[in-house]
C-alpha atoms as a PDB file:
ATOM      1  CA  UNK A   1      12.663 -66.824   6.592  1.00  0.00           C
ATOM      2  CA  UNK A   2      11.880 -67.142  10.386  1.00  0.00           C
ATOM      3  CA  UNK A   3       8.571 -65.716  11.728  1.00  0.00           C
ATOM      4  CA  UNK A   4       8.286 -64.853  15.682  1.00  0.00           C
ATOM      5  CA  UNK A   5       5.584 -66.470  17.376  1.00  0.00           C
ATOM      6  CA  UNK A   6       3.646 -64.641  20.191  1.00  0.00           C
ATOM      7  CA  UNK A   7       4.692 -67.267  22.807  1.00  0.00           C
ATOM      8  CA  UNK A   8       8.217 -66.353  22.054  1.00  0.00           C
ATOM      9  CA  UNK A   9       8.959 -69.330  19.521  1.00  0.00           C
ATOM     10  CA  UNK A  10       9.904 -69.112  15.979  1.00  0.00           C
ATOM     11  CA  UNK A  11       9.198 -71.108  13.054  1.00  0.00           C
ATOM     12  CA  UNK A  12      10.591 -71.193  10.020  1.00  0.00           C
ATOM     13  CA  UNK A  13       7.908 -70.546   6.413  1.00  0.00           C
ATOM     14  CA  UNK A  14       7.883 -72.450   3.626  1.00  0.00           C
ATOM     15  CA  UNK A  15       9.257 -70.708   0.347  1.00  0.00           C
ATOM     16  CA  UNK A  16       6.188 -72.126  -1.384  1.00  0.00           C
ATOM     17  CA  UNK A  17       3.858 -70.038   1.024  1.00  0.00           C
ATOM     18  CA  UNK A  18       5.616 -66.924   1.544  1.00  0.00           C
ATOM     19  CA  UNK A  19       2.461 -64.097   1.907  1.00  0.00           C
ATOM     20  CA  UNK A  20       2.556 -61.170  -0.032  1.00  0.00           C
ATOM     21  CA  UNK A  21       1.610 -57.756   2.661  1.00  0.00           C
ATOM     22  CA  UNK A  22      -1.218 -56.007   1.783  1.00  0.00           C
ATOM     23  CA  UNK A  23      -1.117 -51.984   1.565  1.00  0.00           C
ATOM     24  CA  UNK A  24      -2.391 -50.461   4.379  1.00  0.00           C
ATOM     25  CA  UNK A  25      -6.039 -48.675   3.332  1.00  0.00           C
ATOM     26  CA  UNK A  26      -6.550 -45.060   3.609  1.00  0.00           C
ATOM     27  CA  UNK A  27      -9.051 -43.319   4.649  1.00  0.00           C
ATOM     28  CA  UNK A  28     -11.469 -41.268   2.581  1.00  0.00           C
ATOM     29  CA  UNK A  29     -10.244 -37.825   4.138  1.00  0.00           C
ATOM     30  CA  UNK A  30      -6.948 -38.771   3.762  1.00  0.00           C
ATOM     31  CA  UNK A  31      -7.344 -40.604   0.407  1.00  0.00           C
ATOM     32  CA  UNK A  32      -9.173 -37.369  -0.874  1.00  0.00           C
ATOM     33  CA  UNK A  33      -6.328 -34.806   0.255  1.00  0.00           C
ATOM     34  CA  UNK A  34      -3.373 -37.191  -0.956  1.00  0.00           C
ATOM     35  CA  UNK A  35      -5.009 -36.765  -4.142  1.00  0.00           C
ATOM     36  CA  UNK A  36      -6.556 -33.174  -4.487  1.00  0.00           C
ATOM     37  CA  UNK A  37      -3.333 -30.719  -3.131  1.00  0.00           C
ATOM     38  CA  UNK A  38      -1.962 -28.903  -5.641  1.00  0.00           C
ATOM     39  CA  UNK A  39       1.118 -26.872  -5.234  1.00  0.00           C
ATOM     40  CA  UNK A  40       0.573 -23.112  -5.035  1.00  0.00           C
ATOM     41  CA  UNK A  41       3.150 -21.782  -7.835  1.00  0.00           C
ATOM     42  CA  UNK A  42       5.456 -19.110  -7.299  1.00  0.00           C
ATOM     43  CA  UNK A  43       3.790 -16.363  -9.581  1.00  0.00           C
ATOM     44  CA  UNK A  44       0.222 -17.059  -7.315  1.00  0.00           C
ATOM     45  CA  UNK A  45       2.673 -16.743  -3.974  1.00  0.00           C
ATOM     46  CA  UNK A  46       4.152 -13.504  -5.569  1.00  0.00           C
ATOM     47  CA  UNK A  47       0.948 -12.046  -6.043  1.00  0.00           C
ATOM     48  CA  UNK A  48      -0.500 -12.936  -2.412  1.00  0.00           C
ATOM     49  CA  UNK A  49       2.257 -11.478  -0.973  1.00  0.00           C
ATOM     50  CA  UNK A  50       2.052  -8.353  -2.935  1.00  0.00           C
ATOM     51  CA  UNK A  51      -1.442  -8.222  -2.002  1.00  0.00           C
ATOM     52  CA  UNK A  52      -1.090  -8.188   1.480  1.00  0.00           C
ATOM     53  CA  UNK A  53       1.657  -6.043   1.686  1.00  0.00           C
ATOM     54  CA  UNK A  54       4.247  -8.561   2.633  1.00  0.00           C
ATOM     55  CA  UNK A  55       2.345  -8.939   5.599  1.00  0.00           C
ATOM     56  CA  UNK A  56       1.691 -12.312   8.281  1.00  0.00           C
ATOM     57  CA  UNK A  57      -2.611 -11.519   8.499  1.00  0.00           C
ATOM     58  CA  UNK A  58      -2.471 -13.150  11.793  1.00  0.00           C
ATOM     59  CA  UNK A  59       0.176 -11.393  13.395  1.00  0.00           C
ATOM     60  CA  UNK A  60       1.442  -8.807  11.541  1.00  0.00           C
ATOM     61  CA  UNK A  61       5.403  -9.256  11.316  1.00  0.00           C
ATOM     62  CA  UNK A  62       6.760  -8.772   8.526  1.00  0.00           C
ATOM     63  CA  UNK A  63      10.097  -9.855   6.445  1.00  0.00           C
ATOM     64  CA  UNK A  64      12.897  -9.578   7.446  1.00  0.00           C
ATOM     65  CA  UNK A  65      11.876 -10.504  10.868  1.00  0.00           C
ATOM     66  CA  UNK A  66       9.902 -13.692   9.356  1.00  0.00           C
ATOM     67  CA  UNK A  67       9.730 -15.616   6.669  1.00  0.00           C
ATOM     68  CA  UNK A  68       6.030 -15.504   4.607  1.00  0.00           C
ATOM     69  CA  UNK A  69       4.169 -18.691   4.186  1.00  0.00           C
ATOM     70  CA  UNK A  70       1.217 -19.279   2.251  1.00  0.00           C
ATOM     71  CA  UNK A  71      -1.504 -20.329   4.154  1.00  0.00           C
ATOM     72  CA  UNK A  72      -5.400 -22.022   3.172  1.00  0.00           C
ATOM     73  CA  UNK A  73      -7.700 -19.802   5.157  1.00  0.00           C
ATOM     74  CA  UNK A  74     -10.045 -23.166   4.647  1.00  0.00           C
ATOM     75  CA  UNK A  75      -7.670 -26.136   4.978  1.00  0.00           C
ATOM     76  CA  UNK A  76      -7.338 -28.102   1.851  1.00  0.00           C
ATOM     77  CA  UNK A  77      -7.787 -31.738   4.044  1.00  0.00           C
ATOM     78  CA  UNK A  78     -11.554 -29.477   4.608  1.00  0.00           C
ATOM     79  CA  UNK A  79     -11.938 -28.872   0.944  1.00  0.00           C
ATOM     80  CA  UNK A  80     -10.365 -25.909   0.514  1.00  0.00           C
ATOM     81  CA  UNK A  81      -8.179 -24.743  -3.062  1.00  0.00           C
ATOM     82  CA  UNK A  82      -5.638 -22.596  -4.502  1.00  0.00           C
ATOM     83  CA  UNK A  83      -8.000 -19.882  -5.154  1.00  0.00           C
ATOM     84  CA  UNK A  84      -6.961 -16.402  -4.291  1.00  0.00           C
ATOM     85  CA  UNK A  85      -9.850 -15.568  -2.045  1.00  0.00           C
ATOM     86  CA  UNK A  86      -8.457 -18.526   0.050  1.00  0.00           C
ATOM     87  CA  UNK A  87      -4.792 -18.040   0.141  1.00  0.00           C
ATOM     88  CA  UNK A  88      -3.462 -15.741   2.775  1.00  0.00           C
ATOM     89  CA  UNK A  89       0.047 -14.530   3.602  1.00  0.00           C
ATOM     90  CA  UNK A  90       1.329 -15.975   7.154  1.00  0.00           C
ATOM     91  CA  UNK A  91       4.317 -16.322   9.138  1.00  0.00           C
ATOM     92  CA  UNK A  92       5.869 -19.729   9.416  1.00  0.00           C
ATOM     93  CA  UNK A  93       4.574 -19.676  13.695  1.00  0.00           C
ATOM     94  CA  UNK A  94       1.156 -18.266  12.638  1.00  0.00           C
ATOM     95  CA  UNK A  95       0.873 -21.055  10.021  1.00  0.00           C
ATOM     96  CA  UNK A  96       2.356 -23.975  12.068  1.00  0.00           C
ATOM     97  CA  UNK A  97       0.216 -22.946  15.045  1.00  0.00           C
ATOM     98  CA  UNK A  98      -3.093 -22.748  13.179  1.00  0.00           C
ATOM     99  CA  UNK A  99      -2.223 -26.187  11.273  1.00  0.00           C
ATOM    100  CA  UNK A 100      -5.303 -27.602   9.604  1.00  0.00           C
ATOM    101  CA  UNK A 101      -7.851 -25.718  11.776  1.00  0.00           C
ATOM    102  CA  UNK A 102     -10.153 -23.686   9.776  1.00  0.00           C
ATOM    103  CA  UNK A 103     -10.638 -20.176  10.921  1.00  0.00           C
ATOM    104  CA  UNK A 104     -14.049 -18.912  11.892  1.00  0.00           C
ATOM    105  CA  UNK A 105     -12.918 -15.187  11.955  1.00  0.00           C
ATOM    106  CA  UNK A 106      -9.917 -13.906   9.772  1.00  0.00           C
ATOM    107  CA  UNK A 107      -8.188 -10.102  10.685  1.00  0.00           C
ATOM    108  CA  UNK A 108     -10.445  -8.631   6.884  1.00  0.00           C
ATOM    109  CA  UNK A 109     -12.071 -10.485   4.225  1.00  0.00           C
ATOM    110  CA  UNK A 110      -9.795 -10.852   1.492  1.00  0.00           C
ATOM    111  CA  UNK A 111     -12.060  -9.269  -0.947  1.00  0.00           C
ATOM    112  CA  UNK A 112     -13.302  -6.720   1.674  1.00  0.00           C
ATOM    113  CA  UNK A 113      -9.577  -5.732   1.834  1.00  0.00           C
ATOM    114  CA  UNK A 114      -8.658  -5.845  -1.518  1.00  0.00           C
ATOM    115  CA  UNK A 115     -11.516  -3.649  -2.308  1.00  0.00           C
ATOM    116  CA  UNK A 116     -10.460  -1.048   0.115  1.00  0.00           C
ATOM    117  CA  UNK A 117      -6.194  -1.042  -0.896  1.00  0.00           C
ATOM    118  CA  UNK A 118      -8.104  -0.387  -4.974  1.00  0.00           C
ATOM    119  CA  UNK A 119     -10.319   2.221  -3.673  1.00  0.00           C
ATOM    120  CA  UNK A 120      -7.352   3.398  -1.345  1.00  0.00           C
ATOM    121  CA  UNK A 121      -4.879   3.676  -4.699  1.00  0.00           C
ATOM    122  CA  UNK A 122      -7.979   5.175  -6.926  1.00  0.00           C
ATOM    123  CA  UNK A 123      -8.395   8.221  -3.868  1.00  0.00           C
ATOM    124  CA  UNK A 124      -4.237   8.314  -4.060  1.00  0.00           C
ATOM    125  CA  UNK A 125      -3.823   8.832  -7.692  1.00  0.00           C
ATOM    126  CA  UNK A 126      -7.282  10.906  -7.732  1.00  0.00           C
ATOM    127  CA  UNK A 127      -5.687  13.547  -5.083  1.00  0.00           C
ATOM    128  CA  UNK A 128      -2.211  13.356  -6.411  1.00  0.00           C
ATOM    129  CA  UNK A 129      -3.645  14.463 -10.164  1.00  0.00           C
ATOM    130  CA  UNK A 130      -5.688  17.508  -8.184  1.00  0.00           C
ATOM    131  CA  UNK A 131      -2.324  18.375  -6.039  1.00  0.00           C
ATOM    132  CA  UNK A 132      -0.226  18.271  -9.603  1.00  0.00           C
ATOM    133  CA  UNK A 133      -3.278  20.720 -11.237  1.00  0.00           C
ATOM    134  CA  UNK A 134      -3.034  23.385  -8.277  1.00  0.00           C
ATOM    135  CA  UNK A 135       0.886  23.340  -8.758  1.00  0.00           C
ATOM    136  CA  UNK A 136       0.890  24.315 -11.981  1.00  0.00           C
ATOM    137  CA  UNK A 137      -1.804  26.327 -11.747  1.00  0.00           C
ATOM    138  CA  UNK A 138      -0.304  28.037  -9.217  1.00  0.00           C
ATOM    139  CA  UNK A 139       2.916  28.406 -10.254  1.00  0.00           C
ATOM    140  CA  UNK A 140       1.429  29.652 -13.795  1.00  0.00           C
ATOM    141  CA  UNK A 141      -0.544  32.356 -11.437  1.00  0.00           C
ATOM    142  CA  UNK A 142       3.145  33.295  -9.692  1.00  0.00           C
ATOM    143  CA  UNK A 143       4.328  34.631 -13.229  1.00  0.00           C
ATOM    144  CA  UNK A 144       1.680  37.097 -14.016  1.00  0.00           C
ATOM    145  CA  UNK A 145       2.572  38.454 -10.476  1.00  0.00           C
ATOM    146  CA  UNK A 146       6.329  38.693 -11.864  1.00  0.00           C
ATOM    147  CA  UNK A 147       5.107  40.163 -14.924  1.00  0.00           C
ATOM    148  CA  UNK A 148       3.918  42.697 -12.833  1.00  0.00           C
ATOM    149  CA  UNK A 149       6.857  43.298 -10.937  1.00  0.00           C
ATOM    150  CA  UNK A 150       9.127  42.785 -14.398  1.00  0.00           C
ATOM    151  CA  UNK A 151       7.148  45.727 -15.915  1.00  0.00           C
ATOM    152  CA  UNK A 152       7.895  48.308 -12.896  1.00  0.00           C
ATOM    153  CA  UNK A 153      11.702  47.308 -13.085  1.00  0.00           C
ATOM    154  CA  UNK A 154      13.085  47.039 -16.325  1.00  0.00           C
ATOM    155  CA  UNK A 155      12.567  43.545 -16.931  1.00  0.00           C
ATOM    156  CA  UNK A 156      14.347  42.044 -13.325  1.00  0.00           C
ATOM    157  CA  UNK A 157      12.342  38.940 -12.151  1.00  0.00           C
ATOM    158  CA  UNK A 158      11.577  37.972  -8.872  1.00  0.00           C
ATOM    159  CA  UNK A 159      14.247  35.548  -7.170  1.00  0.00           C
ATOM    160  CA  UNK A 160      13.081  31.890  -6.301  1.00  0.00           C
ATOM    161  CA  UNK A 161      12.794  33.001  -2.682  1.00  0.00           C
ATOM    162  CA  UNK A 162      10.121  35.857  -3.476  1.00  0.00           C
ATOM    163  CA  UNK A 163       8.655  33.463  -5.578  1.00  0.00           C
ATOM    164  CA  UNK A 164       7.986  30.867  -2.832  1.00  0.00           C
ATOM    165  CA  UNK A 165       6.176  33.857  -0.745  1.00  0.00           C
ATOM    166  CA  UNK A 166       4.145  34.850  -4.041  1.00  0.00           C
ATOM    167  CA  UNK A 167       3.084  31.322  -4.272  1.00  0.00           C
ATOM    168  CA  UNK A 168       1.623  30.951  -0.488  1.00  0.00           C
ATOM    169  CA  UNK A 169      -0.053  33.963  -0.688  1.00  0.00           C
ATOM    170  CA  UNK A 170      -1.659  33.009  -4.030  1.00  0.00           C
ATOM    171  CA  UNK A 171      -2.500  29.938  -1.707  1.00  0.00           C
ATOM    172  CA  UNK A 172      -3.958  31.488   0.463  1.00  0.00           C
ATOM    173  CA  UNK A 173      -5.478  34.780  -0.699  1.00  0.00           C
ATOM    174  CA  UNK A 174      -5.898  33.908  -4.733  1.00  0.00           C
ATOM    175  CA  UNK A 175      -4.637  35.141  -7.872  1.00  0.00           C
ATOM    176  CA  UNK A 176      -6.263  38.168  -8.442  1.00  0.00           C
ATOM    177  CA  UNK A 177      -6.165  39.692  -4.848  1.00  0.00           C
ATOM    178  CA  UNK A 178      -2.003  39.354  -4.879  1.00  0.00           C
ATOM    179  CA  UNK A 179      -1.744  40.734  -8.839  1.00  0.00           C
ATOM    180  CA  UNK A 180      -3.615  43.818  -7.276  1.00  0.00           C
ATOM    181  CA  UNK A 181      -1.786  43.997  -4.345  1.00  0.00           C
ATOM    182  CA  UNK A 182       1.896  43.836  -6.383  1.00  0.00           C
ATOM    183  CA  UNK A 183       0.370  46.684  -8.723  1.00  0.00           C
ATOM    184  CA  UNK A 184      -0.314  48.678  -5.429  1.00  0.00           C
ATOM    185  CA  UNK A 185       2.860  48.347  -4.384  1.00  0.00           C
ATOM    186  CA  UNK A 186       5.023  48.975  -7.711  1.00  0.00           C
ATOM    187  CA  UNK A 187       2.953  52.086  -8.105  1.00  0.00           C
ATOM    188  CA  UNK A 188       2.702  53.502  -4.659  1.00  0.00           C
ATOM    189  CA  UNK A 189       5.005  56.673  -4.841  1.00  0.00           C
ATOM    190  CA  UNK A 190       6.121  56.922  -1.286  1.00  0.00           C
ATOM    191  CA  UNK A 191       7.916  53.488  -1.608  1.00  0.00           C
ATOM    192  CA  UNK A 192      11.167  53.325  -2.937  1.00  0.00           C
ATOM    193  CA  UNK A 193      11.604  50.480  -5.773  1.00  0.00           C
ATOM    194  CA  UNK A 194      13.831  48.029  -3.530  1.00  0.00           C
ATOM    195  CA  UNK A 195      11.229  47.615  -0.931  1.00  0.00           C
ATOM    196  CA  UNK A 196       8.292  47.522  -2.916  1.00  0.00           C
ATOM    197  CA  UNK A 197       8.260  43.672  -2.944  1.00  0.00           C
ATOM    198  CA  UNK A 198       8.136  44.205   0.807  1.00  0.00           C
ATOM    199  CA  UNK A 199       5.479  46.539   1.022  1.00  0.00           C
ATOM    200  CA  UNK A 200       3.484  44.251  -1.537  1.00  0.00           C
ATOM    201  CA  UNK A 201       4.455  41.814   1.220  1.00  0.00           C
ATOM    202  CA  UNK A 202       2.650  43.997   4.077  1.00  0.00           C
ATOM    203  CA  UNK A 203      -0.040  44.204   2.022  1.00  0.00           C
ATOM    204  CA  UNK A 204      -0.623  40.599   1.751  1.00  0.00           C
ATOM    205  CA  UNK A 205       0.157  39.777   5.235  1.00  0.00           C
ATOM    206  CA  UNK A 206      -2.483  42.329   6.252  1.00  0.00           C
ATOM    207  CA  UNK A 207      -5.384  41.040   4.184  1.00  0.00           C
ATOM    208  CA  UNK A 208      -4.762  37.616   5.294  1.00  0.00           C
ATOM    209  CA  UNK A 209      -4.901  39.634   8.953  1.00  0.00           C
ATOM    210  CA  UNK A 210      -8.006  40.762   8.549  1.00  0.00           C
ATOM    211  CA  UNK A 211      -9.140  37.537   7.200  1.00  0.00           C
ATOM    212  CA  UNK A 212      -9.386  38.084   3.333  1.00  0.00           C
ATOM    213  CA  UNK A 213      -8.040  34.449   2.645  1.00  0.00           C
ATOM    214  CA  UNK A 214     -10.418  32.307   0.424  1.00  0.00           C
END
């Protein structure tokens, strides 16, 4: 084996001698993070992403125009881990660029956010069960106003049309009010039965006029 001198000679080493190289040491940071990073598995990256909406937190692109990284809001080479509170879905530029710097302000606390998309999805489902109530209830209230009608002409029902305008003014004036005002119209003598359902109309129109709407 020939060795290189620094004055530009060589020499040749003995095989008796030859010098085994030790390793290079590591530093303690270094050591530490070598040893502590754990992989972030695919279910946990599923579920960050799904939590913030498929969303970069930094920037706020999106897939298909990026691809979604997951990102340590505390860097793990600072002591940070794979917990959810400190995993965050970022774009590959957002990521890159922030490196191992930790953050000292993110876009919304994780939990602060998380928080508001349950209490956002519990106001969602709360007004979508009161919506789904006043539909039916409505619509029940719309056939005791064709009952009326069916009773002043021989059993014909109101077409889906009429019904539509029997359901906004139940909307807007109440269930009793428009089953008195279809009476007052299927009775009234000096209206001929196929334009009853348009004087019961009138009728409607006017109180909501005059401001009778509840």
């Amino acid at each position: 084996m020939i060795f290189y001198a620094s004055n530009g000679g060589t020499r040749t080493a003995s095989p008796r001698r030859a010098v085994a190289l030790a390793p290079i040491p590591m530093r303690g940071n270094a050591r530490n993070f070598m040893s502590t990073r754990k992989t972030v598995s695919k279910t946990l990256r599923f579920e960050i992403f799904k939590r913030d909406s498929f969303t970069c937190q930094y920037c706020g692109a999106h897939p298909p125009a990026i691809v979604l990284e997951i990102d340590h809001i505390i860097p793990v080479a600072c002591g940070g881990g794979n917990q959810m509170d400190n995993l965050i879905s970022a774009c590959l530029n957002c990521n890159r660029g922030k490196s191992a710097r930790s953050l000292n302000s993110i876009p919304q606390s994780l939990q602060a956010k998380a928080k508001a998309i349950k209490e956002r999805e519990a106001q969602i489902k709360g007004y979508s069960n009161i919506m789904e109530a006043k539909r039916i209830r409505i619509e029940s209230e719309a056939k005791l106003v064709e009952e009326v009608f069916s009773r002043f002409h021989d059993g014909y029902e109101l077409t889906e049309y009429s019904l539509a305008s029997v359901r906004r003014f139940i909307e807007r004036l109440g269930a009793p009010v428009v089953i008195d005002a279809m009476e007052t119209a299927c009775t009234a003598s000096w209206v001929r039965s196929n334009n009853d359902f348009k004087y019961f109309c009138g009728i409607c129109w006017h109180l909501i006029r005059d401001g009778q709407e509840i």
